[in-house]
PDB file of N, CA and C in Angstrom:
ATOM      1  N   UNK A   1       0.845  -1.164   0.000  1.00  0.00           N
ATOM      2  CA  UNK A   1       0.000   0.000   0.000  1.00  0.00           C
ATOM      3  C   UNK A   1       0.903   1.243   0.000  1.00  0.00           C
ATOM      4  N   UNK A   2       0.578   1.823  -1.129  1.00  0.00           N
ATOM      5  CA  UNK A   2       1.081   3.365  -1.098  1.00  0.00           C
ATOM      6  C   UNK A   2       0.658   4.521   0.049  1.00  0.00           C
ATOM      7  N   UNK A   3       1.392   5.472   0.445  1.00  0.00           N
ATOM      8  CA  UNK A   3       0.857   6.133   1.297  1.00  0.00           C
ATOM      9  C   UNK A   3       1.578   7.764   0.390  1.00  0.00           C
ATOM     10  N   UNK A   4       0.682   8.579   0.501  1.00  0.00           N
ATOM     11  CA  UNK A   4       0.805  10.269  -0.089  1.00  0.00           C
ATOM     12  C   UNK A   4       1.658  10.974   0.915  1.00  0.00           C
ATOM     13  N   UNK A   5       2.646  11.653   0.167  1.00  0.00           N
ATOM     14  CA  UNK A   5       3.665  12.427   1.339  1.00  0.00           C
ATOM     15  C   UNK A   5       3.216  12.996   1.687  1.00  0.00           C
ATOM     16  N   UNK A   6       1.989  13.700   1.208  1.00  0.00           N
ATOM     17  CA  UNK A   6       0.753  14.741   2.369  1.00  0.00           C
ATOM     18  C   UNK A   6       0.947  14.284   3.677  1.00  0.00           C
ATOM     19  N   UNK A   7       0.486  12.801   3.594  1.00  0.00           N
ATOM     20  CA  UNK A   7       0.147  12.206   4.802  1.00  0.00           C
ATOM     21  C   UNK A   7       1.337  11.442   5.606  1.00  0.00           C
ATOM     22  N   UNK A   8       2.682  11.804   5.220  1.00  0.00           N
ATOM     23  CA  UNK A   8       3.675  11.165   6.257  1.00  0.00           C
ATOM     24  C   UNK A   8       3.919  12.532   7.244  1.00  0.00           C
ATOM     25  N   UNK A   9       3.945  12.003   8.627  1.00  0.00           N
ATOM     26  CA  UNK A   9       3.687  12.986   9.609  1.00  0.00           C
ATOM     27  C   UNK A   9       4.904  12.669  10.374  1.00  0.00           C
ATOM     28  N   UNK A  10       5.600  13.646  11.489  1.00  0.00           N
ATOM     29  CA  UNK A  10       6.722  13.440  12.450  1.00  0.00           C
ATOM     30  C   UNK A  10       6.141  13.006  13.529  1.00  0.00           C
ATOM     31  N   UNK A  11       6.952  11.810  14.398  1.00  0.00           N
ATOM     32  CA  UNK A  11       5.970  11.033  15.474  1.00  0.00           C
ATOM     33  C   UNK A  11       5.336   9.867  15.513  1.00  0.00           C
ATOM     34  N   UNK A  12       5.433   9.986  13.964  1.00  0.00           N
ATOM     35  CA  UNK A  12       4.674   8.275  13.438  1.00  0.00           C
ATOM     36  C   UNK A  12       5.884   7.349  12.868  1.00  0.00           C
ATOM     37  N   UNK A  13       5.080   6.177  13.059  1.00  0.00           N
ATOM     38  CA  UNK A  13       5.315   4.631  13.514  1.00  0.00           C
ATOM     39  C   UNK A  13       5.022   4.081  12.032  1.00  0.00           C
ATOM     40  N   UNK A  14       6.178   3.870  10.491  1.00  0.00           N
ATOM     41  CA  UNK A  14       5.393   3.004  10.211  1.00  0.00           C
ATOM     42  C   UNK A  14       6.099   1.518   9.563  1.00  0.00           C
ATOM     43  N   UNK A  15       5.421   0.672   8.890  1.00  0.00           N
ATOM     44  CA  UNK A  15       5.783  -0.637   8.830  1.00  0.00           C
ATOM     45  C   UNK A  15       6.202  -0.976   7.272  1.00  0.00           C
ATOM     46  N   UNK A  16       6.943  -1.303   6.770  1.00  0.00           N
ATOM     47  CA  UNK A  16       7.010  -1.461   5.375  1.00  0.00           C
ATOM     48  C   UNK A  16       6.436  -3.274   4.835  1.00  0.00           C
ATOM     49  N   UNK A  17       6.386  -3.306   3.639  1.00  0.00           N
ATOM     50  CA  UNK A  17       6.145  -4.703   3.536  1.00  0.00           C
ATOM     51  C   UNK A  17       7.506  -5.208   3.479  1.00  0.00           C
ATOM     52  N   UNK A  18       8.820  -4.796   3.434  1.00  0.00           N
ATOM     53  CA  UNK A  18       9.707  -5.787   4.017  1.00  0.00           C
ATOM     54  C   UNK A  18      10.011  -5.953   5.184  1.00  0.00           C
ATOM     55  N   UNK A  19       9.095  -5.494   6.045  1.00  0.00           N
ATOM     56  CA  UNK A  19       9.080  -5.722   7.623  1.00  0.00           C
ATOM     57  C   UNK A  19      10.167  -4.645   8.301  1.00  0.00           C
ATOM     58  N   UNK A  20      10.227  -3.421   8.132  1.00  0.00           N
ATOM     59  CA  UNK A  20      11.140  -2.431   8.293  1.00  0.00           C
ATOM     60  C   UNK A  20      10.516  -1.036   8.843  1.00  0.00           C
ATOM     61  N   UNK A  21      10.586  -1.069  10.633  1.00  0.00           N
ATOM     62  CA  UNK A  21      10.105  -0.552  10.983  1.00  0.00           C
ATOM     63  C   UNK A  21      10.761   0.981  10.665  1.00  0.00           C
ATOM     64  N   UNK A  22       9.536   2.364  10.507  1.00  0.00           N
ATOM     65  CA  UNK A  22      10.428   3.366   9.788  1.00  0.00           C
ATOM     66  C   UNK A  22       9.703   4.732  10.970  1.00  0.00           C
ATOM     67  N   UNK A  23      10.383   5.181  11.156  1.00  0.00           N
ATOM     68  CA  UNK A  23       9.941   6.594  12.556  1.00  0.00           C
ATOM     69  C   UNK A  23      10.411   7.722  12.122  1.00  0.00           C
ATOM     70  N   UNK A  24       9.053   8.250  12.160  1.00  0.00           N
ATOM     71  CA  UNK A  24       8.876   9.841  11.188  1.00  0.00           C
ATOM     72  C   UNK A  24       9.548  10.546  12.422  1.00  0.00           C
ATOM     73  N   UNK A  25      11.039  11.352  12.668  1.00  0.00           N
ATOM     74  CA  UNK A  25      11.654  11.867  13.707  1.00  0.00           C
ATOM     75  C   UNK A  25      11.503  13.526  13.179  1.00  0.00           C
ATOM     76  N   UNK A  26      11.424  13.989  12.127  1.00  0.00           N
ATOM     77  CA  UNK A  26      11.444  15.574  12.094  1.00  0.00           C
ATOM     78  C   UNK A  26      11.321  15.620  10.271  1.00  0.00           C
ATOM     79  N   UNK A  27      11.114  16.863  10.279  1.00  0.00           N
ATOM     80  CA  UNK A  27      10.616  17.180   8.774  1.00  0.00           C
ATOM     81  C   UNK A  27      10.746  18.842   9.053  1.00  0.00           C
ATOM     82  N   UNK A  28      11.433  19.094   7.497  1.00  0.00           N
ATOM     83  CA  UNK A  28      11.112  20.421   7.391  1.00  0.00           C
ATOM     84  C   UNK A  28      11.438  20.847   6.002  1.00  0.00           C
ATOM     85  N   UNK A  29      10.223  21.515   5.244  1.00  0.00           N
ATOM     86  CA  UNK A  29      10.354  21.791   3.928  1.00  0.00           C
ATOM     87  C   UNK A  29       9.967  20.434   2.986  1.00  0.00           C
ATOM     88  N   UNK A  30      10.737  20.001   2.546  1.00  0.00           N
ATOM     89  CA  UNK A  30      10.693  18.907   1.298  1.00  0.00           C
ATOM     90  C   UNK A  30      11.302  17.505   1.942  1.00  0.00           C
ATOM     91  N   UNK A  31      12.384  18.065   3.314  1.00  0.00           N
ATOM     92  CA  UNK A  31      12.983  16.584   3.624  1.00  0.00           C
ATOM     93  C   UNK A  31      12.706  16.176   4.761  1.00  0.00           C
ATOM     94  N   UNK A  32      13.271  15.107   5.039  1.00  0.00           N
ATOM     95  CA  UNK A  32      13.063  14.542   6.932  1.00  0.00           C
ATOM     96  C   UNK A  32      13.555  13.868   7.378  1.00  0.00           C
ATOM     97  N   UNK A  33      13.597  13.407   8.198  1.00  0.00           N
ATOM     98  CA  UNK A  33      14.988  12.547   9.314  1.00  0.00           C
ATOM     99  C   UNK A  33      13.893  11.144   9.792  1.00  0.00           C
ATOM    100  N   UNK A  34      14.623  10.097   9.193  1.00  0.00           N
ATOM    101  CA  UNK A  34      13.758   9.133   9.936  1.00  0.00           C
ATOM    102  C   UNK A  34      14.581   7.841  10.306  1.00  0.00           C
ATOM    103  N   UNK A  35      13.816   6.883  11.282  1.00  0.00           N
ATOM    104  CA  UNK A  35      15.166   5.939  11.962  1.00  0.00           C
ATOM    105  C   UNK A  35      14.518   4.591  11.213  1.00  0.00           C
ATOM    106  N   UNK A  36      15.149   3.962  10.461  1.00  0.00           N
ATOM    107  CA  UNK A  36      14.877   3.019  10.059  1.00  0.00           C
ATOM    108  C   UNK A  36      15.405   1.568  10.834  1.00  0.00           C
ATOM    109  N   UNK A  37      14.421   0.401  10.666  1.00  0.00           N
ATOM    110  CA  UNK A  37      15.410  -0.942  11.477  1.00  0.00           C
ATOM    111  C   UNK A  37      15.704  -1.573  10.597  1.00  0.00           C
ATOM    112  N   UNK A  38      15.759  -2.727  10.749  1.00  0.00           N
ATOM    113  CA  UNK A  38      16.753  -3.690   9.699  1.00  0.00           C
ATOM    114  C   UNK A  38      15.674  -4.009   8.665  1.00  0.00           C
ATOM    115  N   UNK A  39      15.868  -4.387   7.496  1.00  0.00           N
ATOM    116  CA  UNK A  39      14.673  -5.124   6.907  1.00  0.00           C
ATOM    117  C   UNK A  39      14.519  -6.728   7.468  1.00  0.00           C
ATOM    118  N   UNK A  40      13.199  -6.707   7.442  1.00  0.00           N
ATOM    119  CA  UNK A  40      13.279  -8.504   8.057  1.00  0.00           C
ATOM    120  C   UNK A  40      12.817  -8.232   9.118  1.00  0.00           C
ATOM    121  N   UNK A  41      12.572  -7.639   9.959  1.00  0.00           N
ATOM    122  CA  UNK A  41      12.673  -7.188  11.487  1.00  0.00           C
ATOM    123  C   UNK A  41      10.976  -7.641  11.992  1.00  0.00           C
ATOM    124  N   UNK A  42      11.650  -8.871  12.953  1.00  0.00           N
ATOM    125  CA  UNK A  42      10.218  -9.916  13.433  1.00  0.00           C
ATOM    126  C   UNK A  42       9.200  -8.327  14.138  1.00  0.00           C
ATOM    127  N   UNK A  43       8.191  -8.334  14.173  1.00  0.00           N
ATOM    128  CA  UNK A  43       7.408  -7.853  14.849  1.00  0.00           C
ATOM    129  C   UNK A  43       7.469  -8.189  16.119  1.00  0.00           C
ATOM    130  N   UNK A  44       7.925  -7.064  16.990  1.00  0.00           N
ATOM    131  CA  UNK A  44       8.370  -7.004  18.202  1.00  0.00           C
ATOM    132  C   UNK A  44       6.910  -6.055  18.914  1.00  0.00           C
ATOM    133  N   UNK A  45       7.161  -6.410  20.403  1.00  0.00           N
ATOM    134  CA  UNK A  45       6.694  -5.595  21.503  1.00  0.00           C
ATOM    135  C   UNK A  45       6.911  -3.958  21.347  1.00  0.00           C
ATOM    136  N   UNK A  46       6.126  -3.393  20.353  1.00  0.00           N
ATOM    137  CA  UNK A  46       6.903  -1.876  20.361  1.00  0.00           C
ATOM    138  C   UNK A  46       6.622  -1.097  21.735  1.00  0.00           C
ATOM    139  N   UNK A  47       7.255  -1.356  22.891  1.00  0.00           N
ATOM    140  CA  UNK A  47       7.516  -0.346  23.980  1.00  0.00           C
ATOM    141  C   UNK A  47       8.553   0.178  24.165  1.00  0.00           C
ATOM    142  N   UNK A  48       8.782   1.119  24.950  1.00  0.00           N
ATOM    143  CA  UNK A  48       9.996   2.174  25.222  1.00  0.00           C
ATOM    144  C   UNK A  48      11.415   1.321  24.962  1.00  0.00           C
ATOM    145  N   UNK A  49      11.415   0.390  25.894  1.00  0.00           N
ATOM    146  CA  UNK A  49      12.357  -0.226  26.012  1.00  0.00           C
ATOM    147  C   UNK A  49      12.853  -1.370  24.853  1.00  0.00           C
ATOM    148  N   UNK A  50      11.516  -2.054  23.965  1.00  0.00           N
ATOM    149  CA  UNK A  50      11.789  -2.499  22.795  1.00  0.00           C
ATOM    150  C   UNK A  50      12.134  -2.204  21.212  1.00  0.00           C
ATOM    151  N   UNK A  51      12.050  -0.956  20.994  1.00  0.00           N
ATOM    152  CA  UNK A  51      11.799  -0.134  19.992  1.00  0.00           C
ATOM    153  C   UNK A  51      12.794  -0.366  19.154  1.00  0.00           C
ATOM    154  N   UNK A  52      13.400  -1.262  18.052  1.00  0.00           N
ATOM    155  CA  UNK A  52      13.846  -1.950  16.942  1.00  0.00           C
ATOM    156  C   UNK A  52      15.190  -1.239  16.416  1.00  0.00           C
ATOM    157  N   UNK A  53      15.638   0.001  16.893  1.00  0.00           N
ATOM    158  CA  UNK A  53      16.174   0.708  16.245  1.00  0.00           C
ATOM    159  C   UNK A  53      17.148   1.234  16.757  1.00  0.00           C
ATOM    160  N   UNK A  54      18.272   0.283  18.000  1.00  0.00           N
ATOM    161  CA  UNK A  54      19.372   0.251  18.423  1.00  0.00           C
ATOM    162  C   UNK A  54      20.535   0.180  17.487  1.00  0.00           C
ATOM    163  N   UNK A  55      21.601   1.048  17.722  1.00  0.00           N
ATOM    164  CA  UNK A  55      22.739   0.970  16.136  1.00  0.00           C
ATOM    165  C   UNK A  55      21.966   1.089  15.094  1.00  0.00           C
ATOM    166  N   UNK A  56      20.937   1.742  14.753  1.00  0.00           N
ATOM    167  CA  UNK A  56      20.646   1.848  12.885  1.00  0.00           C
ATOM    168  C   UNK A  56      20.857   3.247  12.741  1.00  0.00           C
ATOM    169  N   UNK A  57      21.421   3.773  11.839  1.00  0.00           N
ATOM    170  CA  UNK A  57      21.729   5.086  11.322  1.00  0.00           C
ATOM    171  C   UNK A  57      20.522   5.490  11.457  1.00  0.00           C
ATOM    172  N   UNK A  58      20.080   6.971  11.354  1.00  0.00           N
ATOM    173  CA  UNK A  58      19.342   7.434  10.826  1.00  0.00           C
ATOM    174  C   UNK A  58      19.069   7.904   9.426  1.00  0.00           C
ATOM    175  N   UNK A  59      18.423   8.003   8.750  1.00  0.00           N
ATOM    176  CA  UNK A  59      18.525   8.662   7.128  1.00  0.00           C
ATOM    177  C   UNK A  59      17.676   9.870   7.209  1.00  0.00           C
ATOM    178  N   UNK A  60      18.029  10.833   6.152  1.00  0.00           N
ATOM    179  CA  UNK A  60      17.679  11.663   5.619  1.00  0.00           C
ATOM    180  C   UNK A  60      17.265  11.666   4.393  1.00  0.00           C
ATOM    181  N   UNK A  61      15.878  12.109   3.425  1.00  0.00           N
ATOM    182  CA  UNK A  61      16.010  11.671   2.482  1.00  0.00           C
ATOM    183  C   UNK A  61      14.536  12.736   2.321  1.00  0.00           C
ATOM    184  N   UNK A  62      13.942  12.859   0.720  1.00  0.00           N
ATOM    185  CA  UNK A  62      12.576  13.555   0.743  1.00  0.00           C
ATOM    186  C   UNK A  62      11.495  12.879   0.961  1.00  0.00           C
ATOM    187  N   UNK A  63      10.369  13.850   1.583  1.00  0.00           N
ATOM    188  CA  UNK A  63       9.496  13.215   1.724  1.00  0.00           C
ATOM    189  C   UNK A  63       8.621  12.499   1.032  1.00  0.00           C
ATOM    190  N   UNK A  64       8.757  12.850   0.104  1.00  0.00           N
ATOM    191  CA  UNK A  64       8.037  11.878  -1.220  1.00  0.00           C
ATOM    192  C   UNK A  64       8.609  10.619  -1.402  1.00  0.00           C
ATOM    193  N   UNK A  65      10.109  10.634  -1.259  1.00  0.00           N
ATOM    194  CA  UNK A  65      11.062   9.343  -1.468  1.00  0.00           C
ATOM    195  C   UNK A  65      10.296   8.453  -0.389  1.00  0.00           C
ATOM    196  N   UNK A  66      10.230   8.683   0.773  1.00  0.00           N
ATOM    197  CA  UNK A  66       9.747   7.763   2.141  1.00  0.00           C
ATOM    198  C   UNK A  66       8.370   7.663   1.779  1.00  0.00           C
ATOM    199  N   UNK A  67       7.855   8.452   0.939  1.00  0.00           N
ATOM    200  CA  UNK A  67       6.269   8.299   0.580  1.00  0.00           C
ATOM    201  C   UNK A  67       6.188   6.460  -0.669  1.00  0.00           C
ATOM    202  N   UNK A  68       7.198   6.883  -1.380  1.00  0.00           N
ATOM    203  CA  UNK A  68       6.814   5.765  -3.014  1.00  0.00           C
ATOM    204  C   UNK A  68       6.919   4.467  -1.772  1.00  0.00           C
ATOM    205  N   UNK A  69       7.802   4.060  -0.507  1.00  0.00           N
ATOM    206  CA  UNK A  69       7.946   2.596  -0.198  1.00  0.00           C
ATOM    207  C   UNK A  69       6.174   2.150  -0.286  1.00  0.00           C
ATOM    208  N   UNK A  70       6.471   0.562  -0.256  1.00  0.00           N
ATOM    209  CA  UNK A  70       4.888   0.088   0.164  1.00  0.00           C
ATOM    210  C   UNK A  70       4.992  -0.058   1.756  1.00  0.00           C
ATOM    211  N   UNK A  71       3.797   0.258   2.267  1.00  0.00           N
ATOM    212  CA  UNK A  71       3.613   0.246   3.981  1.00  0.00           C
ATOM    213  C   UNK A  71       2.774  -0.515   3.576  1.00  0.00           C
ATOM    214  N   UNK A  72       2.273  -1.337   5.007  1.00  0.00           N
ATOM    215  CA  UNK A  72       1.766  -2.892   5.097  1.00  0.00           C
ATOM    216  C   UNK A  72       0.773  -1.849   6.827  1.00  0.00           C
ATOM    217  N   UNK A  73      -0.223  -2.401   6.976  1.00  0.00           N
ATOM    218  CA  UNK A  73      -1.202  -1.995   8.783  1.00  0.00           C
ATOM    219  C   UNK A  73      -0.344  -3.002   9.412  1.00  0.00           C
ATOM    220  N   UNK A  74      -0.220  -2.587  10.113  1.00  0.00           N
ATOM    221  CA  UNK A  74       0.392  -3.364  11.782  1.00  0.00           C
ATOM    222  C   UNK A  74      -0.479  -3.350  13.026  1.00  0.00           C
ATOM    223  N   UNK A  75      -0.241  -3.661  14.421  1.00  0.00           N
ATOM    224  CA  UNK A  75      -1.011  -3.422  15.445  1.00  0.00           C
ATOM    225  C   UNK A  75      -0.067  -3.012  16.016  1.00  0.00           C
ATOM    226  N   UNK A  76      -0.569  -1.659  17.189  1.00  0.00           N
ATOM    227  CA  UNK A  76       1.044  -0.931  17.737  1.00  0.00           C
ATOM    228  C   UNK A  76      -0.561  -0.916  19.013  1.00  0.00           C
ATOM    229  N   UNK A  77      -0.249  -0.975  20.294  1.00  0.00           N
ATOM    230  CA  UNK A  77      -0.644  -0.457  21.205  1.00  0.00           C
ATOM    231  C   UNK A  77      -2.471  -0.957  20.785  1.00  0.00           C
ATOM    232  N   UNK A  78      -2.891  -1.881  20.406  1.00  0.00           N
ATOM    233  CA  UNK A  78      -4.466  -2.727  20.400  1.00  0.00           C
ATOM    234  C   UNK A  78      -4.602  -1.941  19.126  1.00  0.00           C
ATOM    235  N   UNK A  79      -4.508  -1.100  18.276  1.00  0.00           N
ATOM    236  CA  UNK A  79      -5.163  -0.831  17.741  1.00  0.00           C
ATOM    237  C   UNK A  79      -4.236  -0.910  16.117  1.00  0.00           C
ATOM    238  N   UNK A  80      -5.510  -1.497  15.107  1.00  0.00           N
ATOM    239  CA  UNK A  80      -4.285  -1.880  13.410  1.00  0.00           C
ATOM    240  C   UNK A  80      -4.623  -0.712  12.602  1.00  0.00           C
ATOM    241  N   UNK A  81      -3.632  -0.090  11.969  1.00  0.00           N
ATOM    242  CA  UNK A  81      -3.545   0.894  11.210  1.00  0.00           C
ATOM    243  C   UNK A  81      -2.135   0.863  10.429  1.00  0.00           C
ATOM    244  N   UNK A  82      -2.478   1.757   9.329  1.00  0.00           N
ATOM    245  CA  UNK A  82      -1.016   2.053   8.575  1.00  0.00           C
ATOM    246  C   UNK A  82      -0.224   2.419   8.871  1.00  0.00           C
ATOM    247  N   UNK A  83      -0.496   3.799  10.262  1.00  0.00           N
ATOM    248  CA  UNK A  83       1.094   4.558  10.847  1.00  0.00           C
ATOM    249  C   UNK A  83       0.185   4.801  12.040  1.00  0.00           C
ATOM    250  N   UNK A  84       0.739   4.928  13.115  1.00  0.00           N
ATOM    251  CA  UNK A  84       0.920   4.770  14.777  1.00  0.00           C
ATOM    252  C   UNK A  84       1.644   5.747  15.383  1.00  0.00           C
ATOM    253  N   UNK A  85       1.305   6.755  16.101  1.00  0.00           N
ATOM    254  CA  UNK A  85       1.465   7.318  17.138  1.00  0.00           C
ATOM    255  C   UNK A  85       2.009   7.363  18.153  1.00  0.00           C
ATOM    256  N   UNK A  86       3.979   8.036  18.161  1.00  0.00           N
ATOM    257  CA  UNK A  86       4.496   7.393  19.011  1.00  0.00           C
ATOM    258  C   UNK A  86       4.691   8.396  20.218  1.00  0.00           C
ATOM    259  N   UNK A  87       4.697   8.276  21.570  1.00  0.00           N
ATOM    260  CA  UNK A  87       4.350   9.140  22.258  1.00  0.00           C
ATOM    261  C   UNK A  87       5.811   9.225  23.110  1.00  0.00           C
ATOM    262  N   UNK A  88       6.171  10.343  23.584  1.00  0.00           N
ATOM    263  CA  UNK A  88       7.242  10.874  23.936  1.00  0.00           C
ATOM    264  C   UNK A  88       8.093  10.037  24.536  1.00  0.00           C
ATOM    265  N   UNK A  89       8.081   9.242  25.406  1.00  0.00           N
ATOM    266  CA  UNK A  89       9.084   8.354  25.585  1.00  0.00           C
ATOM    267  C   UNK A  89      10.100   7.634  24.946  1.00  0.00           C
ATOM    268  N   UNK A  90       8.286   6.810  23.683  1.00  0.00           N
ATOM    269  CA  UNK A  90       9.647   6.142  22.322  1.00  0.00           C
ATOM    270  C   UNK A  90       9.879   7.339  22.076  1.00  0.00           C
ATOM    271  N   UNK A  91       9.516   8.055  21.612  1.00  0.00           N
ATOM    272  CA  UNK A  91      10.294   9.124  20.127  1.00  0.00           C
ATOM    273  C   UNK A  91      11.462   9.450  21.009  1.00  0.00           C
ATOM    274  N   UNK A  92      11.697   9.867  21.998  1.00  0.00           N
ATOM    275  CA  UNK A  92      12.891   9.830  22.814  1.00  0.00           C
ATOM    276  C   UNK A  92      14.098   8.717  22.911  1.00  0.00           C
ATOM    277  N   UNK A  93      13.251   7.687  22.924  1.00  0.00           N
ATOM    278  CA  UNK A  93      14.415   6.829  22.942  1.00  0.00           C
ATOM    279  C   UNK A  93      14.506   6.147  21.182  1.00  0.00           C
ATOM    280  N   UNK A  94      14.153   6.452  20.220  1.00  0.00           N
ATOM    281  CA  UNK A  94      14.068   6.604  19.255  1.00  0.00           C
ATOM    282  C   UNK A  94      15.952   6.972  18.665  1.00  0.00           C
ATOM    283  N   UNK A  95      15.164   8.234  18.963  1.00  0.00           N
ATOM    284  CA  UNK A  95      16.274   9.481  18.823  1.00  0.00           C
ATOM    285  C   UNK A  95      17.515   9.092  18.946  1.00  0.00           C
ATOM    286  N   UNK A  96      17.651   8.675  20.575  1.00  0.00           N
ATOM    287  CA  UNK A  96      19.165   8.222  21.359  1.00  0.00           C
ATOM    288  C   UNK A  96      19.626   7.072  21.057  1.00  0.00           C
ATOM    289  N   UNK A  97      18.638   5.831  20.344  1.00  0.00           N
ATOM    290  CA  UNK A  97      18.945   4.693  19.876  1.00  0.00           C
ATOM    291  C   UNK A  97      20.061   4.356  18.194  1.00  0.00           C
ATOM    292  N   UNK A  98      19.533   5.586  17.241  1.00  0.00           N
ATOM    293  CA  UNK A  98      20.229   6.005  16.324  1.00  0.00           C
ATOM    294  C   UNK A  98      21.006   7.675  16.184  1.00  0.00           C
ATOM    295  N   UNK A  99      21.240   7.740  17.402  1.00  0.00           N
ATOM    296  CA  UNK A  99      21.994   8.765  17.712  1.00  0.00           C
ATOM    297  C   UNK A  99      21.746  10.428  16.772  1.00  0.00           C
ATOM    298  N   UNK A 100      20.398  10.643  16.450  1.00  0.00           N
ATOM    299  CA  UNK A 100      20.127  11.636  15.396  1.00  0.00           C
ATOM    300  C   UNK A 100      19.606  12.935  16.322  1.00  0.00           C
ATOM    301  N   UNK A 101      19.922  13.157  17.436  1.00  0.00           N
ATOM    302  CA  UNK A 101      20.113  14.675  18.430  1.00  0.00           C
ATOM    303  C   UNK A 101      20.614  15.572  16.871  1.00  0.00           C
ATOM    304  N   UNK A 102      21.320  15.564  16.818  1.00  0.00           N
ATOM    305  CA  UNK A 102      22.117  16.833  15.880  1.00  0.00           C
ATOM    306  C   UNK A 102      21.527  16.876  14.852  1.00  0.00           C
ATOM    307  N   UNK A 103      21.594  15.846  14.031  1.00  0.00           N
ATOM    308  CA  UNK A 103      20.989  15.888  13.065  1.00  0.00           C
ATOM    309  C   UNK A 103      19.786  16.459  12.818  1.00  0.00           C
ATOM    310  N   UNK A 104      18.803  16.084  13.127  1.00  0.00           N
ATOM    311  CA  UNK A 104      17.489  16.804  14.092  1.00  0.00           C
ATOM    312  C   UNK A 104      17.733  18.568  14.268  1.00  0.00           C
ATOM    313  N   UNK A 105      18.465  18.555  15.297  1.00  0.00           N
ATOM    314  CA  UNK A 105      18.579  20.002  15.541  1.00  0.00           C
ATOM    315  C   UNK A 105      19.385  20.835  13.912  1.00  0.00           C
ATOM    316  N   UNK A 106      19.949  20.172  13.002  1.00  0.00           N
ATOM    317  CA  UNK A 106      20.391  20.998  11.443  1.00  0.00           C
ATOM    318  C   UNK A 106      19.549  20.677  10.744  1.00  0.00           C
ATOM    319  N   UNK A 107      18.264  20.110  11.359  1.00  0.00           N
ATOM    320  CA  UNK A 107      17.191  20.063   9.785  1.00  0.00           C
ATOM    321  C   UNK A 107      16.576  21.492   9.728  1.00  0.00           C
TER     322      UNK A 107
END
């Protein structure tokens, strides 16, 4: 399933069909910072402390580019949807997991 770069938002949670969890971390203008996990990546417990995305770089790239992948609905917190709502804790430990503080702060 295609998703419209209208609709990729900072904060959100989403899932690709190669199983590659992807976290909308900041946006501004045309580009955005997001933490990608491995491809392949079993569907895990997404809580604070589980969040997939220990050692993975972060990327930078446009928002349209992160728009063409196919996203797949997942279940994050009881409820299945295309992109998920991550609330300050993960996006925090998000951040510190692929080390993108700076990066973030030069978008």
């Amino acid at each position: 399933m295609k998703i419209k770069a209208k609709d990729v938002e900072v904060n959100y949670l989403y899932l690709t069909t190669a199983n590659q969890y992807r976290a909308v971390l900041a946006m501004k203008g045309d580009f955005m910072i997001y933490a990608p996990s491995l491809e392949g990546t079993p569907v895990v417990d997404l809580s604070v402390a589980n969040m997939p995305f220990e050692n993975q770089p972060f990327k930078k790239c446009q928002i349209i580019t992160f728009a063409k992948k196919d996203y797949q609905e997942f279940v994050f917190d009881g409820v299945k949807g295309l992109k998920h709502q991550l609330n300050q804790a993960q996006l925090t430990a998000i951040i510190v997991q692929c080390n993108a503080k700076a990066a973030i702060e030069d978008l």
